[in-house]
N, C-alpha and C. Protein backbone atom coordinates (compact mmCIF):
# COMPACT_ATOMS: atom_id res chain seq x y z
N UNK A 1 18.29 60.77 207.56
CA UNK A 1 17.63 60.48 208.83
C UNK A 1 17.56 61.72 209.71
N UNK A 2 18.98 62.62 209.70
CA UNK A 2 18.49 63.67 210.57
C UNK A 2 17.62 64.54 210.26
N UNK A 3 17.34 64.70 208.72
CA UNK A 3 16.20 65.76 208.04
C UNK A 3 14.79 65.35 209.11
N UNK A 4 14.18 63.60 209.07
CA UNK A 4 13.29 63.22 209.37
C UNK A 4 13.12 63.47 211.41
N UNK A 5 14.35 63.58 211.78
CA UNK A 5 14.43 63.76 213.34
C UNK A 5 14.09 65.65 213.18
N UNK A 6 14.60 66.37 212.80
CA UNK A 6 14.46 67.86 212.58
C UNK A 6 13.12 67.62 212.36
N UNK A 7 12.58 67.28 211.52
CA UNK A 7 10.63 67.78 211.33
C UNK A 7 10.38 67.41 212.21
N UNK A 8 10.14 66.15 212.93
CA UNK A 8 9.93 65.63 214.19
C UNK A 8 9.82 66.26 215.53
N UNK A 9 11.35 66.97 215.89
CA UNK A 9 11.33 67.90 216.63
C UNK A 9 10.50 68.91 216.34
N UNK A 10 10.87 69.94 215.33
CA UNK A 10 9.56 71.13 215.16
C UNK A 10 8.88 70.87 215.29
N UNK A 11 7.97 69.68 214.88
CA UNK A 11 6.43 69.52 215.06
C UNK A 11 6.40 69.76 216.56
N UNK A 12 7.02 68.97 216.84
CA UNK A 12 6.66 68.60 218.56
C UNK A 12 6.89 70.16 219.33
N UNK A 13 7.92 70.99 218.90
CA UNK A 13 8.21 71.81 219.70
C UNK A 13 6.97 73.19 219.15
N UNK A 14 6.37 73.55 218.17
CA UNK A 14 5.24 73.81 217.74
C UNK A 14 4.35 73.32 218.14
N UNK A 15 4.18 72.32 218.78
CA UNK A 15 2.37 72.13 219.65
C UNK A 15 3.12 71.68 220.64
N UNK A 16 4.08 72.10 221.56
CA UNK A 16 4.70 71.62 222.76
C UNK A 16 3.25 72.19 224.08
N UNK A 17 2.96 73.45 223.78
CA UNK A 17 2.04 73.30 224.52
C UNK A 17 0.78 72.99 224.69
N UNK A 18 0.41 72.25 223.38
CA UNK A 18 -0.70 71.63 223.27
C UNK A 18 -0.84 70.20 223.99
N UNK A 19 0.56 69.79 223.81
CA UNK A 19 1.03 68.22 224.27
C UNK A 19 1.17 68.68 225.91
N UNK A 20 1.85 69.64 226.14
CA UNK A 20 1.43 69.64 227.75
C UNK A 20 0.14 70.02 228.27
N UNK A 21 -0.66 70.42 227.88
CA UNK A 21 -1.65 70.65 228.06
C UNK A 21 -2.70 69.35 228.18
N UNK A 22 -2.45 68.65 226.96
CA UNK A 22 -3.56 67.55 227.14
C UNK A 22 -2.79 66.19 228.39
N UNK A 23 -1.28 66.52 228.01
CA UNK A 23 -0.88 65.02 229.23
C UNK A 23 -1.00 65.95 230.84
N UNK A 24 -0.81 66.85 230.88
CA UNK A 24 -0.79 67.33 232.26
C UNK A 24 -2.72 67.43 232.56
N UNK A 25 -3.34 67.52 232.27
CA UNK A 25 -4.85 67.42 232.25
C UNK A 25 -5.24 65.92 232.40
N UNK A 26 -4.56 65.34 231.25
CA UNK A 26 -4.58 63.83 231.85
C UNK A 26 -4.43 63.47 233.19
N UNK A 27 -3.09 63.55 233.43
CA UNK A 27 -2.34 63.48 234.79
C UNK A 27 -3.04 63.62 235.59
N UNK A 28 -3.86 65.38 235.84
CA UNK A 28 -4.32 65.51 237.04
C UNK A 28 -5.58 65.27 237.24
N UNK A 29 -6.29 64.70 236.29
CA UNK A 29 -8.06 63.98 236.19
C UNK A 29 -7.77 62.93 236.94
N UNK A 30 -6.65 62.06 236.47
CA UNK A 30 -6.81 60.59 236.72
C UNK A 30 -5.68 60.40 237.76
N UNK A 31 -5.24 61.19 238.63
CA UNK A 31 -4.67 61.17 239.57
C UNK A 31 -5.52 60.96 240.94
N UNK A 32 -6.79 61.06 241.32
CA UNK A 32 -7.10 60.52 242.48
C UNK A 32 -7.47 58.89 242.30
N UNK A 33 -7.58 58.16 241.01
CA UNK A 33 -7.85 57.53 240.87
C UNK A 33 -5.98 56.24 240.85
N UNK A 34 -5.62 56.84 241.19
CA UNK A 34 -3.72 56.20 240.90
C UNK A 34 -3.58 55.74 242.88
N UNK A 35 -3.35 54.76 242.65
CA UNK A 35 -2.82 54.29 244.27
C UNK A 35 -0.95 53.80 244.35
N UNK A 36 0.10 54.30 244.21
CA UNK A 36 1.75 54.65 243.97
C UNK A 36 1.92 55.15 245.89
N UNK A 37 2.46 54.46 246.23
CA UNK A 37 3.27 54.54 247.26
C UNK A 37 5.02 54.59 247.07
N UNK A 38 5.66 53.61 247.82
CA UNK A 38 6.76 53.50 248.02
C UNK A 38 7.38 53.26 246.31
N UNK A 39 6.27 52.28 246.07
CA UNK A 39 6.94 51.50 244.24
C UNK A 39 5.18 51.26 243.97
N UNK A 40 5.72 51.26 242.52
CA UNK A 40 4.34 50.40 242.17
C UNK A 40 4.02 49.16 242.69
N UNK A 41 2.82 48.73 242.46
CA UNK A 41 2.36 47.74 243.28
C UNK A 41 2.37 46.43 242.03
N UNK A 42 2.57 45.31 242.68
CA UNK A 42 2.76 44.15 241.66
C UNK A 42 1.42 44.11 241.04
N UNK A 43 0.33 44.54 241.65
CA UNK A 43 -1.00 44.33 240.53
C UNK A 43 -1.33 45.79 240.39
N UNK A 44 -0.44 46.36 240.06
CA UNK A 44 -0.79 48.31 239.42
C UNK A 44 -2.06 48.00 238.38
N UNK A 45 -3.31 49.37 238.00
CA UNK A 45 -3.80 49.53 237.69
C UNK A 45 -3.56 50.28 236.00
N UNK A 46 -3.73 49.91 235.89
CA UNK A 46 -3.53 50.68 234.16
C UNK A 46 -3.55 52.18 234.53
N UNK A 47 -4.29 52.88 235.30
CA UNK A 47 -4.26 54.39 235.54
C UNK A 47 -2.71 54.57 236.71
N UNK A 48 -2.32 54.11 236.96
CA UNK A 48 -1.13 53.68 237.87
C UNK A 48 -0.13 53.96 236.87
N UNK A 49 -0.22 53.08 236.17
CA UNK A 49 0.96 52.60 234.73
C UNK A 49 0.92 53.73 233.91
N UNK A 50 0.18 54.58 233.41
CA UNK A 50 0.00 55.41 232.91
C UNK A 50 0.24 56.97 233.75
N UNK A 51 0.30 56.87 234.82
CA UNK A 51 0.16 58.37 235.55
C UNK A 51 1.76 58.32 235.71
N UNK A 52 2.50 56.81 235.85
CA UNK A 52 4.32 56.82 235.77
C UNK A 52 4.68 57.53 234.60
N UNK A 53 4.17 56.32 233.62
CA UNK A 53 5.16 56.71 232.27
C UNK A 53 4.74 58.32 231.51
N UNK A 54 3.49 58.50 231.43
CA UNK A 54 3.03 59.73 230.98
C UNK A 54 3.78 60.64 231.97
N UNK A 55 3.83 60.58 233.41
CA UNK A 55 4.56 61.51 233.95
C UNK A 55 6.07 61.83 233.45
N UNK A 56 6.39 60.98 233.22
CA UNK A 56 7.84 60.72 232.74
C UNK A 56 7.91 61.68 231.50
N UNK A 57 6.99 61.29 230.30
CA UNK A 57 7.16 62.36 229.35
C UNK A 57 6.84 63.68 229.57
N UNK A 58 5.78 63.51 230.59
CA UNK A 58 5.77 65.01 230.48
C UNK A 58 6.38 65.98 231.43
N UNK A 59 7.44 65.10 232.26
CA UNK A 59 8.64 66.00 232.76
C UNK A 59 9.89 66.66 231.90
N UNK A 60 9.78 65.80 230.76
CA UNK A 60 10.43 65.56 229.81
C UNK A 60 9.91 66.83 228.95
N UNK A 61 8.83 66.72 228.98
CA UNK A 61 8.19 68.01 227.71
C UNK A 61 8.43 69.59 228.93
N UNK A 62 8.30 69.52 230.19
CA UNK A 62 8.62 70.67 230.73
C UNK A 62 9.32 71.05 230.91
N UNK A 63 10.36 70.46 230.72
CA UNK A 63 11.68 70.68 230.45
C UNK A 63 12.14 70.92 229.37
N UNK A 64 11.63 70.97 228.22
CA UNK A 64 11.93 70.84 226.95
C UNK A 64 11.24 72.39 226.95
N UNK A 65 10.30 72.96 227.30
CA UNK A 65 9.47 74.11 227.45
C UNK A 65 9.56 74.86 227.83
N UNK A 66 10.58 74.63 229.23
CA UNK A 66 10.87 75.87 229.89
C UNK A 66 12.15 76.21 229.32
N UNK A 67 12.94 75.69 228.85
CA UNK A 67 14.08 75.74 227.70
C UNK A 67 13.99 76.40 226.55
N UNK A 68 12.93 76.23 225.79
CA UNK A 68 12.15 76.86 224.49
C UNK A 68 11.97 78.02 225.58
N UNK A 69 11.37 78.48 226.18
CA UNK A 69 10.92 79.56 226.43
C UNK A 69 12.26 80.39 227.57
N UNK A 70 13.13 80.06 227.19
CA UNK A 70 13.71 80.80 228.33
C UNK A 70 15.31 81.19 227.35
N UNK A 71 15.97 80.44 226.41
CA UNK A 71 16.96 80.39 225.69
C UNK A 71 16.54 82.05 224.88
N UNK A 72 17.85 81.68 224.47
CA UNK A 72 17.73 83.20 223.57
C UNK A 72 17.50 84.51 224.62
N UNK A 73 17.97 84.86 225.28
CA UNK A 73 17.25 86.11 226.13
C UNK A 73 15.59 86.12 226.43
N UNK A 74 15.04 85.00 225.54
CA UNK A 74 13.38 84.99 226.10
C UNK A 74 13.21 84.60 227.54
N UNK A 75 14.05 84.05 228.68
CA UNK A 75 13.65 84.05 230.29
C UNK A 75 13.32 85.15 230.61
N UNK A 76 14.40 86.37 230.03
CA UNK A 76 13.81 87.91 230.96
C UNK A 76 12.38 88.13 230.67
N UNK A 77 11.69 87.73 230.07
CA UNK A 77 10.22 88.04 229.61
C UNK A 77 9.65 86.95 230.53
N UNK A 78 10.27 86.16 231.28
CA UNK A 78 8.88 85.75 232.15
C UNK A 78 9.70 85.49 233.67
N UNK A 79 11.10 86.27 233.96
CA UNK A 79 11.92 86.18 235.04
C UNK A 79 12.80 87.46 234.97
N UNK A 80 12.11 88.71 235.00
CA UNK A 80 12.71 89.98 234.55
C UNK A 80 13.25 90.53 236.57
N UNK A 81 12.16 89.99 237.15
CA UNK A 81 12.45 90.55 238.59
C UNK A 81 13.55 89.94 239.42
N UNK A 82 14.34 88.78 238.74
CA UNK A 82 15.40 88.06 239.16
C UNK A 82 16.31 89.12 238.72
N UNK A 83 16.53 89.79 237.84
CA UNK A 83 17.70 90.14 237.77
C UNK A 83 17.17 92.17 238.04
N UNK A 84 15.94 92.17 238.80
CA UNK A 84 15.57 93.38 239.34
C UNK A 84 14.80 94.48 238.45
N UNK A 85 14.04 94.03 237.50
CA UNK A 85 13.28 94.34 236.39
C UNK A 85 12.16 94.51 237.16
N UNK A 86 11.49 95.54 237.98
CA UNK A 86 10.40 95.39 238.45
C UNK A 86 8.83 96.23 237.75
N UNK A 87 9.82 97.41 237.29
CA UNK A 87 9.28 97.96 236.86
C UNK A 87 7.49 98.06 236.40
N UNK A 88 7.61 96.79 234.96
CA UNK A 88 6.15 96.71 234.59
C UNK A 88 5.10 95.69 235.83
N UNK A 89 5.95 94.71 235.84
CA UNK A 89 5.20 93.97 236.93
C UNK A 89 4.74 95.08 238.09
N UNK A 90 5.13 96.16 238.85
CA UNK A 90 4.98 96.82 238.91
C UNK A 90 3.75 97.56 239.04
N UNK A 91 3.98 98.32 237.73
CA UNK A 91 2.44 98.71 236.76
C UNK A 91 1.32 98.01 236.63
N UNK A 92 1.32 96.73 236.10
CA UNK A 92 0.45 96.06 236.03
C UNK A 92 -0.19 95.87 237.43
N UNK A 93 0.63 95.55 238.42
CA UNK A 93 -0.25 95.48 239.68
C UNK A 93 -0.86 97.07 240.45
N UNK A 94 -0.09 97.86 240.21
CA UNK A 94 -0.83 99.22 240.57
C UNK A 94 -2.06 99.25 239.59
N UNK A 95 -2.26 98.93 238.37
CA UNK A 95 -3.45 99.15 237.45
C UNK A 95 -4.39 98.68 237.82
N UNK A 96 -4.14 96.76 238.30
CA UNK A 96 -5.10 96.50 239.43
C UNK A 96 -5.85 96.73 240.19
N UNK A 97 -5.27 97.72 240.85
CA UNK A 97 -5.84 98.20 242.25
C UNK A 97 -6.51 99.38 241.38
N UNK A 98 -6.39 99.84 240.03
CA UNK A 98 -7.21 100.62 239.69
C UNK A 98 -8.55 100.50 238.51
N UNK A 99 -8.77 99.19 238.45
CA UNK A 99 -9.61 98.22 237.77
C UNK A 99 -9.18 98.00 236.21
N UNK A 100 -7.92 97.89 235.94
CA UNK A 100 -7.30 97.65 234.70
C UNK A 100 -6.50 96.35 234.21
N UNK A 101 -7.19 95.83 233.69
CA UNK A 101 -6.36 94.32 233.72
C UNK A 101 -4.99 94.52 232.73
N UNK A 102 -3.62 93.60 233.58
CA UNK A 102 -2.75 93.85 232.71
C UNK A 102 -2.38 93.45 231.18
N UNK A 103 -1.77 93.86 230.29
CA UNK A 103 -1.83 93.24 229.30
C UNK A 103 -0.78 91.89 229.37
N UNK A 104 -0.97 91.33 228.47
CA UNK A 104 -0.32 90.06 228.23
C UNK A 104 1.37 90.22 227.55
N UNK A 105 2.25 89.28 227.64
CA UNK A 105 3.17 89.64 227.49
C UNK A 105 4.06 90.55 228.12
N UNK A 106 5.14 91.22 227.15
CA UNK A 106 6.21 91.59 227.91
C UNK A 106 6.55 91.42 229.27
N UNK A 107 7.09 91.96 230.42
CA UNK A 107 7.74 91.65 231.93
C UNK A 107 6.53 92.10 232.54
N UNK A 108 5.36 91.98 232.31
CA UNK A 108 4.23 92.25 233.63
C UNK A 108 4.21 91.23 234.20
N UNK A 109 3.02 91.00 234.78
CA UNK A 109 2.21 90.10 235.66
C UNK A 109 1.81 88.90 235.16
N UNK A 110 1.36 88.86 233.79
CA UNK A 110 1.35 88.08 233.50
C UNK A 110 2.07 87.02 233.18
N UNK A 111 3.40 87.41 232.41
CA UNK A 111 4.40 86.71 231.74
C UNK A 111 5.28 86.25 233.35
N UNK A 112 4.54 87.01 234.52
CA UNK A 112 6.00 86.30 235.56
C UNK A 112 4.75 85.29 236.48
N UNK A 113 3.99 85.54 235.87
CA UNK A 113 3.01 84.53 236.58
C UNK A 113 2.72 82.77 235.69
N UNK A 114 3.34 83.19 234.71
CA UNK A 114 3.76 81.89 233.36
C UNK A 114 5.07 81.65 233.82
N UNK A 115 5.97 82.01 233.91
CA UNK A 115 7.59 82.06 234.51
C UNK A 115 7.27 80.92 235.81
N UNK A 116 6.26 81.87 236.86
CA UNK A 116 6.57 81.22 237.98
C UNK A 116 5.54 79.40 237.28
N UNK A 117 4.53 79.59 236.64
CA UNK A 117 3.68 77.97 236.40
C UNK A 117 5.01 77.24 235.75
N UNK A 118 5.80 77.60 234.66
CA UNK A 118 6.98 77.15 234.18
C UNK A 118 7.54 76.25 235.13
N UNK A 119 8.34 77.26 236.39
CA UNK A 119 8.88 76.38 236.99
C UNK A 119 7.91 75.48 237.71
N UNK A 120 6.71 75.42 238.40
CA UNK A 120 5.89 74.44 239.20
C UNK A 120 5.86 73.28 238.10
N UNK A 121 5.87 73.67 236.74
CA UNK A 121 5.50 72.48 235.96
C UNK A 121 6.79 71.38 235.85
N UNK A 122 7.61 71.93 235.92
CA UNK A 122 9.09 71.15 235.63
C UNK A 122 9.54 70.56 237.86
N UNK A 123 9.44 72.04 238.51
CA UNK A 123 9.71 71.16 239.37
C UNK A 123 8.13 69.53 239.87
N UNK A 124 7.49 69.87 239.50
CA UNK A 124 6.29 68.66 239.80
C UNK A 124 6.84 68.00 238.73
N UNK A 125 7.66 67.80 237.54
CA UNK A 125 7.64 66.60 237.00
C UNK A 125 9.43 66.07 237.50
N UNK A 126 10.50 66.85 237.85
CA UNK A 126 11.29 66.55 238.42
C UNK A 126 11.34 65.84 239.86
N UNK A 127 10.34 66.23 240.46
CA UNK A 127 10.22 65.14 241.98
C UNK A 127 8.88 64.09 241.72
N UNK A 128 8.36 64.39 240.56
CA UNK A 128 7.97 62.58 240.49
C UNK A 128 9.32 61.33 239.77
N UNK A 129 10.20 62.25 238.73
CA UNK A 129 10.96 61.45 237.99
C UNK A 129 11.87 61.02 239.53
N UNK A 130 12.32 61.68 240.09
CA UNK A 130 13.30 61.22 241.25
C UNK A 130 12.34 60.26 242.43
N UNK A 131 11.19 60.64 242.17
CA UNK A 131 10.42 59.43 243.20
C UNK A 131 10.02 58.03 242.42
N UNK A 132 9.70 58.29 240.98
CA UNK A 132 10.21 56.91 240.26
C UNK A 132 11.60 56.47 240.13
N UNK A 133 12.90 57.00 240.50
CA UNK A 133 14.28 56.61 240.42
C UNK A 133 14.39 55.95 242.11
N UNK A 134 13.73 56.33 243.43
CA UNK A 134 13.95 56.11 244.37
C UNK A 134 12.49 54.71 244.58
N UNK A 135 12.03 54.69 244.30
CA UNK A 135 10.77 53.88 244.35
C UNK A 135 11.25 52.52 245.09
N UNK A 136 11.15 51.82 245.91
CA UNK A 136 11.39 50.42 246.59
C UNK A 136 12.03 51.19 247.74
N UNK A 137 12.27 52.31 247.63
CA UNK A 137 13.52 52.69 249.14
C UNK A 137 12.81 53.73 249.92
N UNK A 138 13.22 53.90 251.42
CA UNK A 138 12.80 54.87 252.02
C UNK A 138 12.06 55.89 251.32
N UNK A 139 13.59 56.67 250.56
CA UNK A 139 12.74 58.23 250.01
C UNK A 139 11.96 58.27 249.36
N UNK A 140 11.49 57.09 248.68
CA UNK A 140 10.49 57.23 248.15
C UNK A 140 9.28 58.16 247.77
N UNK A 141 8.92 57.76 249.62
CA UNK A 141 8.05 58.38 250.57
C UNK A 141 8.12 59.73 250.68
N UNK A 142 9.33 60.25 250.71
CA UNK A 142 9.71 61.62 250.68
C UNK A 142 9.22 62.24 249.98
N UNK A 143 10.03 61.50 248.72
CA UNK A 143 9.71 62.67 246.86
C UNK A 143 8.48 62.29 246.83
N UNK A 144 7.29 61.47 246.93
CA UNK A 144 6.49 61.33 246.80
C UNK A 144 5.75 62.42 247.19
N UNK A 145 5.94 63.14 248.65
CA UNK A 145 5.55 64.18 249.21
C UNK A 145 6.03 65.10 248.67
N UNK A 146 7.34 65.47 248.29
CA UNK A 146 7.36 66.64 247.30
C UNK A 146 6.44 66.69 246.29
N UNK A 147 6.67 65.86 245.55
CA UNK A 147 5.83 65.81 244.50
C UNK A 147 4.74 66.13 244.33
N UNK A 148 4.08 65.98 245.92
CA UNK A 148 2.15 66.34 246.06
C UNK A 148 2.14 67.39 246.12
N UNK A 149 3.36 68.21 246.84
CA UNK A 149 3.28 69.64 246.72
C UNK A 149 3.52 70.34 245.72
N UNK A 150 3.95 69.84 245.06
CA UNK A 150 4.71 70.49 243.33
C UNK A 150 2.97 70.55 242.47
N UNK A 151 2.87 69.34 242.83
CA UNK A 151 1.41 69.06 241.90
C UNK A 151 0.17 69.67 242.17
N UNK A 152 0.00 69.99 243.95
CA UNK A 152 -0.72 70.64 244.07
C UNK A 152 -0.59 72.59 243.76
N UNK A 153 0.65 73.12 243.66
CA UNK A 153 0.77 74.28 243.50
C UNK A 153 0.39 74.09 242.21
N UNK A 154 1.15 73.59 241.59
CA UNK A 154 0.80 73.64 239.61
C UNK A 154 -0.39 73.59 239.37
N UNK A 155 -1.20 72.83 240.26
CA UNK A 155 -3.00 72.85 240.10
C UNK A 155 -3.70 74.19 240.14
N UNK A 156 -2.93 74.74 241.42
CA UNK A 156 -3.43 76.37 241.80
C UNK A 156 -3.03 77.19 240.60
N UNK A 157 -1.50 77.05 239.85
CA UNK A 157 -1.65 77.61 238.97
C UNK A 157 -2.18 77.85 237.76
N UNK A 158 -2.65 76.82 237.64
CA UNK A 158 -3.45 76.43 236.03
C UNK A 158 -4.80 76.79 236.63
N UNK A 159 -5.09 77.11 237.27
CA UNK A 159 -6.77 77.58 237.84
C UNK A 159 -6.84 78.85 237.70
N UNK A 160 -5.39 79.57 237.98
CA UNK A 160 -5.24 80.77 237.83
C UNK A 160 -4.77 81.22 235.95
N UNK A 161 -4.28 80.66 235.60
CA UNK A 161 -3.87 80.88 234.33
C UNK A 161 -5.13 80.58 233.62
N UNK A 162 -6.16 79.69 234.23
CA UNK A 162 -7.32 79.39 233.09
C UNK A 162 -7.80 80.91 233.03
N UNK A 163 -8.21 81.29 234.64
CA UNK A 163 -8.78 82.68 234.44
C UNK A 163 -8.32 83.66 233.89
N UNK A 164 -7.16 84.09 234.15
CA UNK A 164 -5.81 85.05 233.65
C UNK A 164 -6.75 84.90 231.80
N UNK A 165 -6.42 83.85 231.27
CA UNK A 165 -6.52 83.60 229.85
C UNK A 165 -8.12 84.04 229.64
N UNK A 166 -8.57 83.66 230.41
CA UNK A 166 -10.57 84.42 230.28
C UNK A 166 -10.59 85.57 230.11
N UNK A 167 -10.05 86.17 231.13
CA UNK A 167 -9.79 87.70 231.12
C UNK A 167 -9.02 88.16 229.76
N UNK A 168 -8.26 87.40 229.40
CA UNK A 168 -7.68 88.23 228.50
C UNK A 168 -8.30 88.43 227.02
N UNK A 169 -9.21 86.83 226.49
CA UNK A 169 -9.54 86.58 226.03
C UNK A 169 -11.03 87.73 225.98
N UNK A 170 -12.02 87.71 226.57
CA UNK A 170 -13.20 88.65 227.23
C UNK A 170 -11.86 90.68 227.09
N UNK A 171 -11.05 90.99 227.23
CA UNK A 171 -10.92 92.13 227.08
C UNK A 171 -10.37 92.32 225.37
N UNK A 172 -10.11 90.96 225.05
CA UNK A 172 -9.93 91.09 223.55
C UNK A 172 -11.42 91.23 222.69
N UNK A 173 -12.08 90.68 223.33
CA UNK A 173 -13.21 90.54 222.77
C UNK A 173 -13.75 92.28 222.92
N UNK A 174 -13.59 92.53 223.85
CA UNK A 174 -14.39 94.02 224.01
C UNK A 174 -14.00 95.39 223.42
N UNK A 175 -12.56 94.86 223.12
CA UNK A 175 -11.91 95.92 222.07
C UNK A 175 -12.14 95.57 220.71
């Protein structure tokens, strides 16, 4: 049985960001369409029911992701300026200002601009899971409001990472 849980996991952790990709896209299409206040509502909407529990996993998968990507000494590659690594990030932004887009990977701009979506993605699925644990009570209301803010930064970032990835994609192409 554990052989069959081990493939299981790899699979999953091998298209981990494919799976966040398509439930967090989910999420945020069918999120103006979700009416969640204090608790769900006794006649919730199927897009209601779905924007909970899918949220749920996929706090679950960002967490599982930012873990994969941060274990092993791989965090300094997308959180190098926490411990005062400024260096390439650095570079990459002086290149900027000199019409050079940075490359991908190692401690630039890029990799701390994935670092910083990392955390927006885990904290937006951590203050919806605590606003589904508080749901019927005051705070509800609260985490609920965190949560809009978590969700709305993570939006800004994936707008930015779509482009980031254009660019990179378009300077691969030109070499």
């Amino acid at each position: 049985m554990s052989n069959k849980l081990t493939l299981i996991f790899d699979f999953l952790l091998a298209r981990l960001h494919v799976w966040l990709v398509l439930s967090a896209s989910l999420l945020i299409c069918t999120s103006p369409w979700i009416f969640i206040g204090r608790s769900l509502r006794a006649n919730a909407s199927i897009w209601d029911y779905l924007h909970v529990y899918l949220g749920l996993v996929c706090a679950a998968l960002g967490v599982l992701f930012l873990l994969r990507n941060s274990l092993q000494g791989k965090w300094h590659q997308y959180f190098a300026w926490l411990v005062g690594d400024w260096e390439q990030l650095v570079q990459d932004i002086k290149g900027l200002f000199k019409g050079k887009l940075p490359v991908a990977g190692g401690k630039g701009l890029f990799s701390c601009i994935e670092g910083i979506g990392m955390i927006l993605l885990v904290a937006t699925g951590l203050t919806g899971v605590v606003w589904f644990i508080y749901q019927g009570t005051p705070l509800a209301m609260t985490w609920r409001g965190y949560h809009q803010i978590c969700a709305d930064a993570f939006i800004g970032f994936l707008v930015l990472h779509i482009i980031l990835a254009a660019t990179h994609i378009i300077e691969f192409i030109r070499q």
